[in-house]
N, C-alpha and C. Protein backbone atom coordinates (compact mmCIF):
# COMPACT_ATOMS: atom_id res chain seq x y z
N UNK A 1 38.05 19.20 -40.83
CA UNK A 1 37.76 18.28 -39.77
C UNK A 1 37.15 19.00 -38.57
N UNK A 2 37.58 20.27 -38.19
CA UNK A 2 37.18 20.85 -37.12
C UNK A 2 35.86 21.36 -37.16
N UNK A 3 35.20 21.57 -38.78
CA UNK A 3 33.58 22.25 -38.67
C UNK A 3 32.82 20.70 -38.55
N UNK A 4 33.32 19.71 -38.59
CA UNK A 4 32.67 18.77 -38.57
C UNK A 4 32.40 18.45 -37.20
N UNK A 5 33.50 18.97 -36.52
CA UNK A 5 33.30 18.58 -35.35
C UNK A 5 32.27 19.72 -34.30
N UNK A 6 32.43 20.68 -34.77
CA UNK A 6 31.46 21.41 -34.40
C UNK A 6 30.28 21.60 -34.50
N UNK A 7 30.24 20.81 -35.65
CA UNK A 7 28.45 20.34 -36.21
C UNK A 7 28.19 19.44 -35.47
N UNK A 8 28.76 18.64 -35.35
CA UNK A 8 28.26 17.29 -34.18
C UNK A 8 28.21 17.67 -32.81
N UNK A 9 28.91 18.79 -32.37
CA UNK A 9 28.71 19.50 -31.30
C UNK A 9 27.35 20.28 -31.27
N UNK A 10 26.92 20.81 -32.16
CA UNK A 10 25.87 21.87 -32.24
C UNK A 10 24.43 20.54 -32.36
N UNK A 11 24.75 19.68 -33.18
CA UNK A 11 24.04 18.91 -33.09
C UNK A 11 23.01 17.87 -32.01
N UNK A 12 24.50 17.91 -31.62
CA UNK A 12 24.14 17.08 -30.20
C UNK A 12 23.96 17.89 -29.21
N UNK A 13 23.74 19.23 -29.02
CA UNK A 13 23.23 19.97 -28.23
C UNK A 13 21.39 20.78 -27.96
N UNK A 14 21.66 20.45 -29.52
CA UNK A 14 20.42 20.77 -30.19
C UNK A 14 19.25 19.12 -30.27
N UNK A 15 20.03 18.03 -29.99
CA UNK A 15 19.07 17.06 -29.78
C UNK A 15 18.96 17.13 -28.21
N UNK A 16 20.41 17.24 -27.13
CA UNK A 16 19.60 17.33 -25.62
C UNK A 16 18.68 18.12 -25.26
N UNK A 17 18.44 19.21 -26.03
CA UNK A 17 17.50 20.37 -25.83
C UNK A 17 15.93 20.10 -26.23
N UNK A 18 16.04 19.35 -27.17
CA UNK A 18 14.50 18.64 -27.86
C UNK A 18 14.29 17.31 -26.53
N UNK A 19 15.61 16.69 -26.59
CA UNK A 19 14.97 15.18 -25.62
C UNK A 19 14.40 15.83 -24.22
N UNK A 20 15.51 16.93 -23.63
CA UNK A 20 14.87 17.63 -22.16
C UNK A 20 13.21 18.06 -22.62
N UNK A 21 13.02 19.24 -23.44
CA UNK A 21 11.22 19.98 -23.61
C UNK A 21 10.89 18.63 -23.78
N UNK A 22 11.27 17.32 -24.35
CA UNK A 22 9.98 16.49 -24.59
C UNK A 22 9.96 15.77 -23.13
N UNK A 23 11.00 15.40 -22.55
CA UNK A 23 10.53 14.94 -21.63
C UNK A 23 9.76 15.66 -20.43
N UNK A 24 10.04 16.86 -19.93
CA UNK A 24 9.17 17.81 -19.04
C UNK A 24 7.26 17.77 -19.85
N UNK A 25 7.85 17.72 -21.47
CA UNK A 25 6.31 18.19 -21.62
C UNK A 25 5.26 16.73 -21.16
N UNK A 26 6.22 15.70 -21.76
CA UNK A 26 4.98 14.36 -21.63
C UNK A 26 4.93 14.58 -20.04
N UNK A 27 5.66 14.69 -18.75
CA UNK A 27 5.21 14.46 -17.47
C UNK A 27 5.16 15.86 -16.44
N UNK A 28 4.13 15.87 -16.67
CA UNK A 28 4.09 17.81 -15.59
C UNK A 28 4.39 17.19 -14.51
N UNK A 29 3.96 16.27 -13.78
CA UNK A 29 4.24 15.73 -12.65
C UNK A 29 4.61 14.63 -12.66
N UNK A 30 5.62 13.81 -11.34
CA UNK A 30 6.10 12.79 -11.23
C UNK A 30 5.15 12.44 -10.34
N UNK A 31 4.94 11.13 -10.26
CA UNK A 31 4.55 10.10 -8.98
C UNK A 31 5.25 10.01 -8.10
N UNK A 32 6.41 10.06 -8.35
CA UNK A 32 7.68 9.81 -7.23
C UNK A 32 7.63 11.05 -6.75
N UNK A 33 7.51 11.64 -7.38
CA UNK A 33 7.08 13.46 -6.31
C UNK A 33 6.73 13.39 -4.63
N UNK A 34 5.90 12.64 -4.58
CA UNK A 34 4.92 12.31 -3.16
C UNK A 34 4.92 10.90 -2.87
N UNK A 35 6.12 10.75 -2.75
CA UNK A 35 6.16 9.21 -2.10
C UNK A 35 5.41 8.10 -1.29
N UNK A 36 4.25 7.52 -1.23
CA UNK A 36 3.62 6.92 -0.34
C UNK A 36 2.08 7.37 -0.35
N UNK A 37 1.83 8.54 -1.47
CA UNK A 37 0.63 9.22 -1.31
C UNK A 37 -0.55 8.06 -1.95
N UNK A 38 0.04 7.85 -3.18
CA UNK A 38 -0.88 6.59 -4.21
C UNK A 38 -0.25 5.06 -4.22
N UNK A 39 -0.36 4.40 -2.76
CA UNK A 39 0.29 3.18 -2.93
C UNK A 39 -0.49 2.27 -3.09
N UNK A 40 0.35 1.29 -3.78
CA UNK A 40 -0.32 -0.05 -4.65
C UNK A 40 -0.88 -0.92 -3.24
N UNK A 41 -1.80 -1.14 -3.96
CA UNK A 41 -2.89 -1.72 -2.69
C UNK A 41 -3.70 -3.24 -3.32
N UNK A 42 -2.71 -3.88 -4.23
CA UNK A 42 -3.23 -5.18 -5.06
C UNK A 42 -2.25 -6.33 -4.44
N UNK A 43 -2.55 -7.22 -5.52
CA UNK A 43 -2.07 -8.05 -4.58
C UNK A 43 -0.43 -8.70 -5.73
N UNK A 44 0.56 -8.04 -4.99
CA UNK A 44 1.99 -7.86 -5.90
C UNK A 44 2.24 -9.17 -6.33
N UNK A 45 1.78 -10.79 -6.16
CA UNK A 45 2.47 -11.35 -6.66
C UNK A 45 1.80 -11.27 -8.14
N UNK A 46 0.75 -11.56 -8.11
CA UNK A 46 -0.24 -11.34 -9.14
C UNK A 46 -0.15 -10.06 -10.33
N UNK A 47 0.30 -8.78 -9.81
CA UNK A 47 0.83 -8.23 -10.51
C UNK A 47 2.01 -7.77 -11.28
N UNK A 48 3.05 -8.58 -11.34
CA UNK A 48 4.04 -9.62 -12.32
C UNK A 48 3.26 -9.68 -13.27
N UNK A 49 2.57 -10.54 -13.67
CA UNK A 49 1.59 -10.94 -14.76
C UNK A 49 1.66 -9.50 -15.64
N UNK A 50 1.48 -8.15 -15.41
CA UNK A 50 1.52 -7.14 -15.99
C UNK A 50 2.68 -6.62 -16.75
N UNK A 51 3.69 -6.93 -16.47
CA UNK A 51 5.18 -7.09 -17.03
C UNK A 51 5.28 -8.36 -18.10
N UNK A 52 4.75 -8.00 -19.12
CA UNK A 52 5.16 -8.80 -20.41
C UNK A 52 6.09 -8.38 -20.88
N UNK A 53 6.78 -8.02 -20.79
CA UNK A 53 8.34 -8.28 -21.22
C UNK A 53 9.18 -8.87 -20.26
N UNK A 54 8.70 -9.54 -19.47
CA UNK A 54 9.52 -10.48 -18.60
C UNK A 54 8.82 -11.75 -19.55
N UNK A 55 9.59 -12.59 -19.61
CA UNK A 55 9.09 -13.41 -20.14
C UNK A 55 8.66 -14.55 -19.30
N UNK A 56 7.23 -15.58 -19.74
CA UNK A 56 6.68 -16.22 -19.04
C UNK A 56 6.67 -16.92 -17.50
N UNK A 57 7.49 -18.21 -18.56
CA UNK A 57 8.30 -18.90 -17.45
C UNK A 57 9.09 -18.15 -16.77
N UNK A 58 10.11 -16.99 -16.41
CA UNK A 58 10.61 -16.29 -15.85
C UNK A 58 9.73 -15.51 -14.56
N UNK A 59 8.41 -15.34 -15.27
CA UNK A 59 7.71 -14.35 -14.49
C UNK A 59 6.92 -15.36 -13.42
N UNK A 60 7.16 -16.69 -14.06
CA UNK A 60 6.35 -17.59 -13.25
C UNK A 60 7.22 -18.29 -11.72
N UNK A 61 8.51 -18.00 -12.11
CA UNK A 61 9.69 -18.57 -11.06
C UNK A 61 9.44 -16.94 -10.22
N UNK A 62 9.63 -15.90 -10.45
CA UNK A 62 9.45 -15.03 -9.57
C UNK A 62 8.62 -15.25 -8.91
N UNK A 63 7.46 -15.51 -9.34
CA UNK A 63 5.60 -15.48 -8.12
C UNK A 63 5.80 -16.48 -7.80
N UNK A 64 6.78 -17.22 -7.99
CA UNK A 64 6.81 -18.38 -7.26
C UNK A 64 7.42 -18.03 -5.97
N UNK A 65 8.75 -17.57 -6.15
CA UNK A 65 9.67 -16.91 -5.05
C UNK A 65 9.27 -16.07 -4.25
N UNK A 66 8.50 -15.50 -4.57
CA UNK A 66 7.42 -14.08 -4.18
C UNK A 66 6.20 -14.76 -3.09
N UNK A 67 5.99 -15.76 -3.81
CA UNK A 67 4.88 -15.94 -2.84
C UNK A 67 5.77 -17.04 -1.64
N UNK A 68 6.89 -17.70 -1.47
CA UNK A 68 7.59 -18.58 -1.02
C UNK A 68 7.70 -17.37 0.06
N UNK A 69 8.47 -16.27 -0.26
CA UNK A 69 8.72 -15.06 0.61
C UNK A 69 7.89 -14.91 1.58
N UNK A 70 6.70 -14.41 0.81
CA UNK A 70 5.59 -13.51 1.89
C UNK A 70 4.83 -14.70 2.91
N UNK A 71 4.75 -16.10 2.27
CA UNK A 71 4.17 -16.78 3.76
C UNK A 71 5.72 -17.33 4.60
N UNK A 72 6.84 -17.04 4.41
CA UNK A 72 7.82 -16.89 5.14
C UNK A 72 7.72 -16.18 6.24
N UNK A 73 7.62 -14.79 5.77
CA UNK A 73 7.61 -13.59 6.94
C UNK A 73 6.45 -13.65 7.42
N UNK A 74 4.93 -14.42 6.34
CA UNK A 74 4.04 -14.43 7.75
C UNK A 74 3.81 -15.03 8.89
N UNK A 75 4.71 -15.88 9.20
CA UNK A 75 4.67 -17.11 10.23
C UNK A 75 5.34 -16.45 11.57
């Protein structure tokens, strides 16, 4: 019972070590690195629509709320 458990130990040490190199390798750099350097300059309710995995009607009650918001605070 105990080499078993040490295999699953070695194992699972040997997969955080592959998931860490892969993740450093896909991103040399973060965006979040430089906060404020590349900001979104579109127009946010509209870009919802880009999030398909929100689903439709869902995404459609947000831009709804979203846009209810922003001529709120513009008044």
């Amino acid at each position: 019972m105990r080499a078993c458990r040490d295999t699953d130990t070695k194992t699972m040490s040997i997969l955080a070590s592959i998931a860490l190199a892969a993740s450093t390798a896909t991103l040399p750099q973060c965006s979040w690195d430089r906060p404020g350097v590349n900001p979104f300059m579109g127009d946010v309710v509209a870009a919802v629509d880009r999030y398909q995995d929100i689903p439709a009607p869902v995404r459609a009650k947000l831009k709804a709320r979203m846009q209810r918001a922003s001529t709120t605070r513009s008044r």
